[in-house]
PDB file of N, CA and C in Angstrom:
ATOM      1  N   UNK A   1      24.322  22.100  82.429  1.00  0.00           N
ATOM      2  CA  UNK A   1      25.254  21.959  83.531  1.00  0.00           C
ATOM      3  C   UNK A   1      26.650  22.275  83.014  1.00  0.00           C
ATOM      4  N   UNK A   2      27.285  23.037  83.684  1.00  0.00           N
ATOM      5  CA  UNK A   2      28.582  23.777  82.917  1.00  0.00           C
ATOM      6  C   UNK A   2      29.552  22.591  83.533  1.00  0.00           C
ATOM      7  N   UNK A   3      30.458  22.001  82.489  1.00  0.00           N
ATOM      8  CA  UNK A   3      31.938  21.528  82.880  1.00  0.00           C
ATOM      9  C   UNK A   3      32.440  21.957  84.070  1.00  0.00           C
ATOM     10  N   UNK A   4      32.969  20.968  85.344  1.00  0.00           N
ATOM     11  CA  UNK A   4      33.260  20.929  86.246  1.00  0.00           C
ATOM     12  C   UNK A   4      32.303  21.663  87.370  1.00  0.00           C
ATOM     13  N   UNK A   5      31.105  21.603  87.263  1.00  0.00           N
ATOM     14  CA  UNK A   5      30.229  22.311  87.957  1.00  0.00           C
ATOM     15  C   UNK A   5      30.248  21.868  89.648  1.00  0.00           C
ATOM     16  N   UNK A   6      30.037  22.624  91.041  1.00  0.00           N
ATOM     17  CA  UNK A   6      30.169  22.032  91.920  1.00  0.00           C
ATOM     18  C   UNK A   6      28.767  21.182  92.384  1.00  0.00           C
ATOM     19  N   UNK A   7      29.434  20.310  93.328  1.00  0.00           N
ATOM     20  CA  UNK A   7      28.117  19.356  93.508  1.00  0.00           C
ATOM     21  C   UNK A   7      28.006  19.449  95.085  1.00  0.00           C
ATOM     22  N   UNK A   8      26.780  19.547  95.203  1.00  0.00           N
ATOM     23  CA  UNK A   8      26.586  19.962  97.420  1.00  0.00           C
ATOM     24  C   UNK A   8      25.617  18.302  97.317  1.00  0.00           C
ATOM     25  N   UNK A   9      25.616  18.529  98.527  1.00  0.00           N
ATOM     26  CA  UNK A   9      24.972  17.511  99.093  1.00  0.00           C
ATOM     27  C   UNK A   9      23.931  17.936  99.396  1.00  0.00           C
ATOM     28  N   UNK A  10      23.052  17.459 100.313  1.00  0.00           N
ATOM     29  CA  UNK A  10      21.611  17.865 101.167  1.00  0.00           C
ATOM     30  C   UNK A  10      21.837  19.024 101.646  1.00  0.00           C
ATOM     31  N   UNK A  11      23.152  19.457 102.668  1.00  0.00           N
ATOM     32  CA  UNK A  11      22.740  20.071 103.276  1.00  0.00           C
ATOM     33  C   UNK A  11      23.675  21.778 102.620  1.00  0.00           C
ATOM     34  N   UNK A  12      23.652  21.075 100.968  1.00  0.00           N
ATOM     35  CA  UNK A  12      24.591  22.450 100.708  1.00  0.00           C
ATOM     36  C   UNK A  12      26.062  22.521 100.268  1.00  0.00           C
ATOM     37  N   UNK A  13      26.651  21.440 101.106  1.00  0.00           N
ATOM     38  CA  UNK A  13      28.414  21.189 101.315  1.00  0.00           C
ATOM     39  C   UNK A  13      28.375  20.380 100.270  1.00  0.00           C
ATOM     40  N   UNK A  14      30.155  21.289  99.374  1.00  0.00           N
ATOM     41  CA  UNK A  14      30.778  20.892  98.527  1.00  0.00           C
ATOM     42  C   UNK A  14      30.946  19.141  98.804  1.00  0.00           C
ATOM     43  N   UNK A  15      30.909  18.682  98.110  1.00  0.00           N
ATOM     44  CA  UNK A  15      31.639  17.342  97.750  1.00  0.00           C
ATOM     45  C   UNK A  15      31.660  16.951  96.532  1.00  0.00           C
ATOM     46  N   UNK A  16      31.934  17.953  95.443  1.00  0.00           N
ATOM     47  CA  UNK A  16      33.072  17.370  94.521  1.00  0.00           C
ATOM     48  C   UNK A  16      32.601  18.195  93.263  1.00  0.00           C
ATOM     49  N   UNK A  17      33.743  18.024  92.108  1.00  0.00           N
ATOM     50  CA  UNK A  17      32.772  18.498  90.582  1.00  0.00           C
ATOM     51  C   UNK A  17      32.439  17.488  89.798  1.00  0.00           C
ATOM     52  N   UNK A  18      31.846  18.469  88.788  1.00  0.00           N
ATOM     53  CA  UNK A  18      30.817  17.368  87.910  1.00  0.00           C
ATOM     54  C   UNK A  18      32.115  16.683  87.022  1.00  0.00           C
ATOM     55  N   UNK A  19      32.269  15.749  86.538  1.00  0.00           N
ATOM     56  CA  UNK A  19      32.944  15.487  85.210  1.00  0.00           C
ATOM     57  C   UNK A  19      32.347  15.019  84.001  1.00  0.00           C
ATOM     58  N   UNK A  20      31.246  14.428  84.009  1.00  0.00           N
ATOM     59  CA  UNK A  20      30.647  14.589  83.145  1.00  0.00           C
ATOM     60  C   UNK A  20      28.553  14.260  83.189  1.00  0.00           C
ATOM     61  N   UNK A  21      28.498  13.987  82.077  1.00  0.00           N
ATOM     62  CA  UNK A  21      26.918  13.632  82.360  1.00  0.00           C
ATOM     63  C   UNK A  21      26.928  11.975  81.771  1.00  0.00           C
ATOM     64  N   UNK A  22      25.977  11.330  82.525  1.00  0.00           N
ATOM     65  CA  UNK A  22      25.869  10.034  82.232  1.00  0.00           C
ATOM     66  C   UNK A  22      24.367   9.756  81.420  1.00  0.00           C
ATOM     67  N   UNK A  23      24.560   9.305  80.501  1.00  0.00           N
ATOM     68  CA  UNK A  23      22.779   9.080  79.393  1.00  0.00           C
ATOM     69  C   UNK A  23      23.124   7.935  78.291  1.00  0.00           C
ATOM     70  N   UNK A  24      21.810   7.852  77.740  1.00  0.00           N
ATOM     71  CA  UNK A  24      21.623   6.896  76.816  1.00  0.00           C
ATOM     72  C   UNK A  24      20.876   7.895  75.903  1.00  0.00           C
ATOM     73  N   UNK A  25      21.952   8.450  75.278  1.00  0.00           N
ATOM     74  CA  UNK A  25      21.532   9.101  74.301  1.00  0.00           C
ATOM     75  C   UNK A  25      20.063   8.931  73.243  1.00  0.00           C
ATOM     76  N   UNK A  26      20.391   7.785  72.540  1.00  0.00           N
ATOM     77  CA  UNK A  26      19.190   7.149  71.767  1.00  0.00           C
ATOM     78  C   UNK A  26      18.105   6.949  72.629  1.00  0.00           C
ATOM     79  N   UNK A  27      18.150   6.780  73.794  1.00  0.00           N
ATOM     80  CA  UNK A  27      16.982   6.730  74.265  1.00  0.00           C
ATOM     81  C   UNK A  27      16.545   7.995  74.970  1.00  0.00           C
ATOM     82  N   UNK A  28      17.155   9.273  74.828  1.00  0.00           N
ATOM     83  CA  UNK A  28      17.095  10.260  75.597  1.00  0.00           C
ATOM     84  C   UNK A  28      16.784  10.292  77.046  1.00  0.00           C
ATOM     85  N   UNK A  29      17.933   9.559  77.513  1.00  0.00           N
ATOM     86  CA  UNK A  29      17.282   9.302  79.402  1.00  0.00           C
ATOM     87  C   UNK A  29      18.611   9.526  79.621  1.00  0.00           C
ATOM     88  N   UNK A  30      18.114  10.632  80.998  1.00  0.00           N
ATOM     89  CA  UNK A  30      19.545  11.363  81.645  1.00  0.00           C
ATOM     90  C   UNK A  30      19.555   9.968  83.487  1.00  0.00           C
ATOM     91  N   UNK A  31      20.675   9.644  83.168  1.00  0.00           N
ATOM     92  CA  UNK A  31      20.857   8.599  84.014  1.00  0.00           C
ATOM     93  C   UNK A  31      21.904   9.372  84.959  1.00  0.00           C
ATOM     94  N   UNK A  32      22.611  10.433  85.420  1.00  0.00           N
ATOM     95  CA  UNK A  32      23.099  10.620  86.554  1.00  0.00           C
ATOM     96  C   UNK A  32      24.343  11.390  85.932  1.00  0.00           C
ATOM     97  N   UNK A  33      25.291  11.663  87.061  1.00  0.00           N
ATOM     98  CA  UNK A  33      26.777  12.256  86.573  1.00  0.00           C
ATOM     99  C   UNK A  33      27.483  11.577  86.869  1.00  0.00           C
ATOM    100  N   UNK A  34      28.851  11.965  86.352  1.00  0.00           N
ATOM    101  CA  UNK A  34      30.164  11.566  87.366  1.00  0.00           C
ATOM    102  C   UNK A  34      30.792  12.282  88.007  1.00  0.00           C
ATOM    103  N   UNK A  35      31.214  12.382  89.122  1.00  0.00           N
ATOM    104  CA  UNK A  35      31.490  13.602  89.930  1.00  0.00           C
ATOM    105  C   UNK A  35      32.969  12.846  90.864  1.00  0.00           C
ATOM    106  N   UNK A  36      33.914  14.046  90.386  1.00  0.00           N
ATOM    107  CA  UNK A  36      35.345  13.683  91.229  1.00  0.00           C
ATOM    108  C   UNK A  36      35.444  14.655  92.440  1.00  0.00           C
ATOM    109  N   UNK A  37      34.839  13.613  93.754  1.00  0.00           N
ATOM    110  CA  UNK A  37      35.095  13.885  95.278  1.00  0.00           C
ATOM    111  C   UNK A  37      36.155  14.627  95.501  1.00  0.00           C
ATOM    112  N   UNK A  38      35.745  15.680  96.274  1.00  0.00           N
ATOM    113  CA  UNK A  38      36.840  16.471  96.953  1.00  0.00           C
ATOM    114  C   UNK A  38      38.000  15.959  97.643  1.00  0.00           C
ATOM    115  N   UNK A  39      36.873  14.810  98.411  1.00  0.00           N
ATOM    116  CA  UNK A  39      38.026  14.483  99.934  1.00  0.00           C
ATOM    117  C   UNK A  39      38.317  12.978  99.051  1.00  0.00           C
ATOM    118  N   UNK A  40      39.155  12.825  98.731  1.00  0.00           N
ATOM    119  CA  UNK A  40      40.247  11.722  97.856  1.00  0.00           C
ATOM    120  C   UNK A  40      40.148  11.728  96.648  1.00  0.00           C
ATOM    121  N   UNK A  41      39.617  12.545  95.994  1.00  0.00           N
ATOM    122  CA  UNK A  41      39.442  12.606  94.609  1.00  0.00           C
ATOM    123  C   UNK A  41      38.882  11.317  93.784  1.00  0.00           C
ATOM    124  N   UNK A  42      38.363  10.165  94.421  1.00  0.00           N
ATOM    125  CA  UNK A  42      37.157   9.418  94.242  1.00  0.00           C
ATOM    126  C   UNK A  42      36.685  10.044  92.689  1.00  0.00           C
ATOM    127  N   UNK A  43      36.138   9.434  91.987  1.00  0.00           N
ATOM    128  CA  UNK A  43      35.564   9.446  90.715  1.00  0.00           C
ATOM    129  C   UNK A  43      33.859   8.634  91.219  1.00  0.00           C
ATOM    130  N   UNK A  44      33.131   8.934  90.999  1.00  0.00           N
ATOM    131  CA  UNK A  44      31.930   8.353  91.271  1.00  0.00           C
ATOM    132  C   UNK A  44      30.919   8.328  90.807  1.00  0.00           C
ATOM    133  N   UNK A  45      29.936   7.797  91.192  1.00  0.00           N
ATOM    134  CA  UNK A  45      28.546   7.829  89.976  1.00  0.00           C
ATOM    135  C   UNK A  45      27.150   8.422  91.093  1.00  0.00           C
ATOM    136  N   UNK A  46      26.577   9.212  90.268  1.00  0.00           N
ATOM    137  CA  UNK A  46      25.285   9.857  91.368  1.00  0.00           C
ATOM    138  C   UNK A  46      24.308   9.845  90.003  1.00  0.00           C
ATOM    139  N   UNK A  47      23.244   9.030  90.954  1.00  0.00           N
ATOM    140  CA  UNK A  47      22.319   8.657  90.064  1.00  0.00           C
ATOM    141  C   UNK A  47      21.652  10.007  89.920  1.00  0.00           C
ATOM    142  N   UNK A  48      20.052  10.175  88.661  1.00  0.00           N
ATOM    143  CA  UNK A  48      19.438  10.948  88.563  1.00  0.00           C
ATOM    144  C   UNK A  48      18.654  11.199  89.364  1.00  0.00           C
ATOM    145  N   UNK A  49      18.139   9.937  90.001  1.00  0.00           N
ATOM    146  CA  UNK A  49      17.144  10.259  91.154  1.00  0.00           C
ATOM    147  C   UNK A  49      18.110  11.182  92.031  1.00  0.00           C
ATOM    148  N   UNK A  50      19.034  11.267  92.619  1.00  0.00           N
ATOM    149  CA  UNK A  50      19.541  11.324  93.580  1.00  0.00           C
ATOM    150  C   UNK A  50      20.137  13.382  93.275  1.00  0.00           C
ATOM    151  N   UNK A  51      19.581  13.332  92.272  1.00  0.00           N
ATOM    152  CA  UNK A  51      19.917  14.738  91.682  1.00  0.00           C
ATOM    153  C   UNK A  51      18.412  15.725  92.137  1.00  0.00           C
ATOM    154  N   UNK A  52      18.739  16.916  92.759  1.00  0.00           N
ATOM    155  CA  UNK A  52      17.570  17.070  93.157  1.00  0.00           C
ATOM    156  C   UNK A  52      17.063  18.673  91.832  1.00  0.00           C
ATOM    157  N   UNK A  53      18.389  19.216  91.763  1.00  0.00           N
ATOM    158  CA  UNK A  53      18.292  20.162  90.977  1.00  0.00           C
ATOM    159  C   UNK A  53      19.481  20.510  90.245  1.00  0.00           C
ATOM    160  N   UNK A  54      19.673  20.831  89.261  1.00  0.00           N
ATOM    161  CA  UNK A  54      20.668  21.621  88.189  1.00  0.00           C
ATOM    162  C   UNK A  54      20.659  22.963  87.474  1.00  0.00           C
ATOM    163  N   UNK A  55      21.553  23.749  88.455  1.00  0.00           N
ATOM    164  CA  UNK A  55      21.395  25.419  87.751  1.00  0.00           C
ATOM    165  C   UNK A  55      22.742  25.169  86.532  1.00  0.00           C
ATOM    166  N   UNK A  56      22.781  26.760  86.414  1.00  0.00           N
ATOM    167  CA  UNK A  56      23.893  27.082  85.775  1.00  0.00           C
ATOM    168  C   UNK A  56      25.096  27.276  86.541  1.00  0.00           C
ATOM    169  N   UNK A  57      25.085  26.998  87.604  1.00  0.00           N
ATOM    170  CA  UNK A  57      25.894  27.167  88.362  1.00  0.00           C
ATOM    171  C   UNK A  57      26.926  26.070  89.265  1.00  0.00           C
ATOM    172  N   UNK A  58      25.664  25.537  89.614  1.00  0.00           N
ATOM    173  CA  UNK A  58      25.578  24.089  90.368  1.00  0.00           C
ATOM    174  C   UNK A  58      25.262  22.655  90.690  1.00  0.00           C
ATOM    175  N   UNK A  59      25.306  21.991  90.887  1.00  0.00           N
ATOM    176  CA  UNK A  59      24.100  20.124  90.838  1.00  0.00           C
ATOM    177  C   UNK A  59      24.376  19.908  92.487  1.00  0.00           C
ATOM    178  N   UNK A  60      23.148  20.445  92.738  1.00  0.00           N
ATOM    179  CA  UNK A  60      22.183  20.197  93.563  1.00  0.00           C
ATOM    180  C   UNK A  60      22.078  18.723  94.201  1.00  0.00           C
ATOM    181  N   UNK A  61      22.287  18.092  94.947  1.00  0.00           N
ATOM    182  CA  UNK A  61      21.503  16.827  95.449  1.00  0.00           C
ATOM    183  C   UNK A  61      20.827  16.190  96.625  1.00  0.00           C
ATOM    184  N   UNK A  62      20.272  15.064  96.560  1.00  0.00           N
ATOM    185  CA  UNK A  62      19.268  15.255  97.823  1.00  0.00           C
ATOM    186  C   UNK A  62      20.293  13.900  99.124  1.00  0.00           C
ATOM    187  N   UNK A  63      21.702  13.610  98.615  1.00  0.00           N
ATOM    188  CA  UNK A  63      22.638  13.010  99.272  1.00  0.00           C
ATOM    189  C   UNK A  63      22.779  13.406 100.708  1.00  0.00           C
ATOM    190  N   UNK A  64      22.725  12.909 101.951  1.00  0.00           N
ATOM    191  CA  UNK A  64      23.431  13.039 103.166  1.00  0.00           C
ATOM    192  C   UNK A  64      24.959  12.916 103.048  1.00  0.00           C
ATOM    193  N   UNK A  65      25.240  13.903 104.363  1.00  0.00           N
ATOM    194  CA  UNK A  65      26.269  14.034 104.383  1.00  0.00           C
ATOM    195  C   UNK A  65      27.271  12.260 105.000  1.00  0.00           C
ATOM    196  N   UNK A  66      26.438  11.788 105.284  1.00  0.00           N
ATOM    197  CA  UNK A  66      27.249  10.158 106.021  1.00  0.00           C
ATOM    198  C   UNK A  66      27.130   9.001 104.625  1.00  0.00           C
ATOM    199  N   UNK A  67      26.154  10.012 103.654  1.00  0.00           N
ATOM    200  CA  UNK A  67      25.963   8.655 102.466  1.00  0.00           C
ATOM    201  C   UNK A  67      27.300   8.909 101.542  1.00  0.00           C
ATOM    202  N   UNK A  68      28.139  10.185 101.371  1.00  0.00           N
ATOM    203  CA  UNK A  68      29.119  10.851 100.350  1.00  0.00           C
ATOM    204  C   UNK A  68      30.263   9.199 100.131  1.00  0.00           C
ATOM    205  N   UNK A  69      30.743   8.831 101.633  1.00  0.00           N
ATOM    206  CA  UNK A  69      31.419   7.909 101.197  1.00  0.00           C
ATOM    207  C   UNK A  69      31.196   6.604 100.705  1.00  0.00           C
ATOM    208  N   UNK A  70      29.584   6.317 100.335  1.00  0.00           N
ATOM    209  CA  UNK A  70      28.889   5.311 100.000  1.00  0.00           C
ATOM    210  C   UNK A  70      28.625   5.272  98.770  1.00  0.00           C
ATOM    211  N   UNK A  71      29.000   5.977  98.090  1.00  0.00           N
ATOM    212  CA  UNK A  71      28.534   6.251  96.775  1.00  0.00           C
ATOM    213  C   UNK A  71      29.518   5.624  95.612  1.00  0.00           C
ATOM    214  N   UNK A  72      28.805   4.676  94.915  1.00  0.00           N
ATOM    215  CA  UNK A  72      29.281   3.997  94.111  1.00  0.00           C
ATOM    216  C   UNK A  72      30.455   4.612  93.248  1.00  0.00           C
ATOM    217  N   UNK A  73      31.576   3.681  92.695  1.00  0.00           N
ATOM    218  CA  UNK A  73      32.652   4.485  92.243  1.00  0.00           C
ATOM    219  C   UNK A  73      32.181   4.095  90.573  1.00  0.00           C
ATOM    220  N   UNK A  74      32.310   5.505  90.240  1.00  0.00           N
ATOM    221  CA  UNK A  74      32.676   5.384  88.863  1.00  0.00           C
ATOM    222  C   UNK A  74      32.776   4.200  87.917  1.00  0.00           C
ATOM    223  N   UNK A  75      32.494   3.342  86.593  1.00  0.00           N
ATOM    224  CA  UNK A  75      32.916   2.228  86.177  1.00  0.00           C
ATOM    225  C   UNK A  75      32.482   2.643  84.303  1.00  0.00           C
ATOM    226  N   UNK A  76      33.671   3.160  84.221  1.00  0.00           N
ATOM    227  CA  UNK A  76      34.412   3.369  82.996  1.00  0.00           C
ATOM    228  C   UNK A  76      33.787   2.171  81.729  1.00  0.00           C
ATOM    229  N   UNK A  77      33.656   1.152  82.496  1.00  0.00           N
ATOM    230  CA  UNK A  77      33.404   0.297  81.097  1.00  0.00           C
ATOM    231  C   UNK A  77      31.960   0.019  80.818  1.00  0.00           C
ATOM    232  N   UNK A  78      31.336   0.693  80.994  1.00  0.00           N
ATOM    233  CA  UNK A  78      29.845   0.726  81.143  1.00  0.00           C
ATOM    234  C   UNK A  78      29.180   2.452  80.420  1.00  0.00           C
ATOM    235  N   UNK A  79      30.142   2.905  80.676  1.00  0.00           N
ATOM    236  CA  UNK A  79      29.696   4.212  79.161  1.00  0.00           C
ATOM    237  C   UNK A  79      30.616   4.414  77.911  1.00  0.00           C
ATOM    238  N   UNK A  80      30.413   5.553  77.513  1.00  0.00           N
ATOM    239  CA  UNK A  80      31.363   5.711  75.678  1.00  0.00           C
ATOM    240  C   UNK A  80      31.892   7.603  76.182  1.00  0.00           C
ATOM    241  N   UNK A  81      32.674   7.865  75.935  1.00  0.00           N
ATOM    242  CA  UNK A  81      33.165   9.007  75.790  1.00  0.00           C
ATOM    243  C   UNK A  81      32.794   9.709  74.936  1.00  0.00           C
ATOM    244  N   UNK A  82      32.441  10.809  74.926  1.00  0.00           N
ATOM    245  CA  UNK A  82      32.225  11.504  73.708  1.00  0.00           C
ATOM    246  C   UNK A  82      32.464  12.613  74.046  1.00  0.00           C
ATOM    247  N   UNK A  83      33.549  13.230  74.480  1.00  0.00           N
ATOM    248  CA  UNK A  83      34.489  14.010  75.026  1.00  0.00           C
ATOM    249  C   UNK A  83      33.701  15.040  75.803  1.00  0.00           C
ATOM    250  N   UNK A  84      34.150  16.240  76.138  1.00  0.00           N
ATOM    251  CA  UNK A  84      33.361  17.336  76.821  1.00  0.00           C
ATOM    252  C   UNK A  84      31.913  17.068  76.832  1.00  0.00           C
ATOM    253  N   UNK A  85      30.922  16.586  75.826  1.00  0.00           N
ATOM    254  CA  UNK A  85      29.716  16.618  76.063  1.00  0.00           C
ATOM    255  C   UNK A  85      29.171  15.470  76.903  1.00  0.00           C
ATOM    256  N   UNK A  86      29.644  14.741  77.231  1.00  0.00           N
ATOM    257  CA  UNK A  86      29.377  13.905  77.871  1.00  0.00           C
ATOM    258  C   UNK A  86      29.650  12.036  77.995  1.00  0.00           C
ATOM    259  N   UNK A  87      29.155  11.086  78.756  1.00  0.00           N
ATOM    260  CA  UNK A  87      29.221   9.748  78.710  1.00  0.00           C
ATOM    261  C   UNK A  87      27.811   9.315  78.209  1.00  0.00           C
ATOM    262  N   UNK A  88      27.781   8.154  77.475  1.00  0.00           N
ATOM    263  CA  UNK A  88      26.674   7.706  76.633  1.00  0.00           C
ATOM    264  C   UNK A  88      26.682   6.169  77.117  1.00  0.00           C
ATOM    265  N   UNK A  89      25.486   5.525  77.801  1.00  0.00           N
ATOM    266  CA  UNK A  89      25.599   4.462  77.996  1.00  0.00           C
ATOM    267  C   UNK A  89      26.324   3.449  76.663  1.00  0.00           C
ATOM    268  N   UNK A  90      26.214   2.338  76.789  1.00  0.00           N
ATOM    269  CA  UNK A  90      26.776   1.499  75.932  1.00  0.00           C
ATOM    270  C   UNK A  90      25.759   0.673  75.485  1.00  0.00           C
ATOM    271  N   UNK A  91      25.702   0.370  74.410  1.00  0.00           N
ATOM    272  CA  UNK A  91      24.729  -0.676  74.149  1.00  0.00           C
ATOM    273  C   UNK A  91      25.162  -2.278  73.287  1.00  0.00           C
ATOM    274  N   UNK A  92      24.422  -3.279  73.733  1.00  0.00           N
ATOM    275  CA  UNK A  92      25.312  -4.021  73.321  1.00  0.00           C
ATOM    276  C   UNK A  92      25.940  -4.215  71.984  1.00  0.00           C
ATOM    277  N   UNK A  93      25.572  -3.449  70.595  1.00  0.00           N
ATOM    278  CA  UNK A  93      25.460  -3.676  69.222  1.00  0.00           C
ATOM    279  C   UNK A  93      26.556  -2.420  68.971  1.00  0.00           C
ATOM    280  N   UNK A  94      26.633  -2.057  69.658  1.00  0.00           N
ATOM    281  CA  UNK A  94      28.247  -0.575  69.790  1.00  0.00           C
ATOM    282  C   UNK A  94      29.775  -1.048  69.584  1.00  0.00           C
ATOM    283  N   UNK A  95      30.479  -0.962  68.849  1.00  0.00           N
ATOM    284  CA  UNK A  95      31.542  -1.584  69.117  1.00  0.00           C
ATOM    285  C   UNK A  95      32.353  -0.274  69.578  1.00  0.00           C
ATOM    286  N   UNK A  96      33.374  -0.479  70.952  1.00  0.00           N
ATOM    287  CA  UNK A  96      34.554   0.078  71.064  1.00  0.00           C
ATOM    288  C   UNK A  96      35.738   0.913  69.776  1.00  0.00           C
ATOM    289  N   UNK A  97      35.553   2.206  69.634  1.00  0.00           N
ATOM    290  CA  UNK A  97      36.325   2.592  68.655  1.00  0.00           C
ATOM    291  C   UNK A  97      37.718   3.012  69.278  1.00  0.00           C
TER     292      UNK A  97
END
């Protein structure tokens, strides 16, 4: 999934880019993205289920268009940065660098 990739909904329509990928690395499980909403620039979290496909182009999802403003916001203290490549869940034995 390329940096800032666009994200459609069900029926196709933009609502927002990717910012990053959300996982637990060590455990190799892709848990969702974060994606900053078009319409208020919202930061948010879209689970994996909720991902229906990922080109090179685009992330795909199987979201309605009435669910976009329902979608959980973003929460920073619950992954690790690891810059451009992505967010890494946290685990409890991790300390904050």
């Amino acid at each position: 999934m390329p940096y800032r990739a666009p994200v459609v909904d069900a029926t196709g329509t933009l609502i927002g880019t990717a910012e990053s990928l959300m996982a637990d690395e060590a455990e190799d499980i892709f848990h969702g993205i974060a994606v900053k909403l078009t319409r208020g620039g919202r930061l948010v979290e879209i689970a994996a289920a909720q991902i229906n496909r990922v080109t090179d182009q685009r992330v795909y999802t199987t979201i309605a268009p009435d669910q976009v403003a329902d979608l959980p916001a973003y929460r920073d203290e619950q992954w690790f940065h690891l810059g451009w490549g992505g967010l890494f869940q946290r685990h409890p034995m991790w300390k904050k660098g």
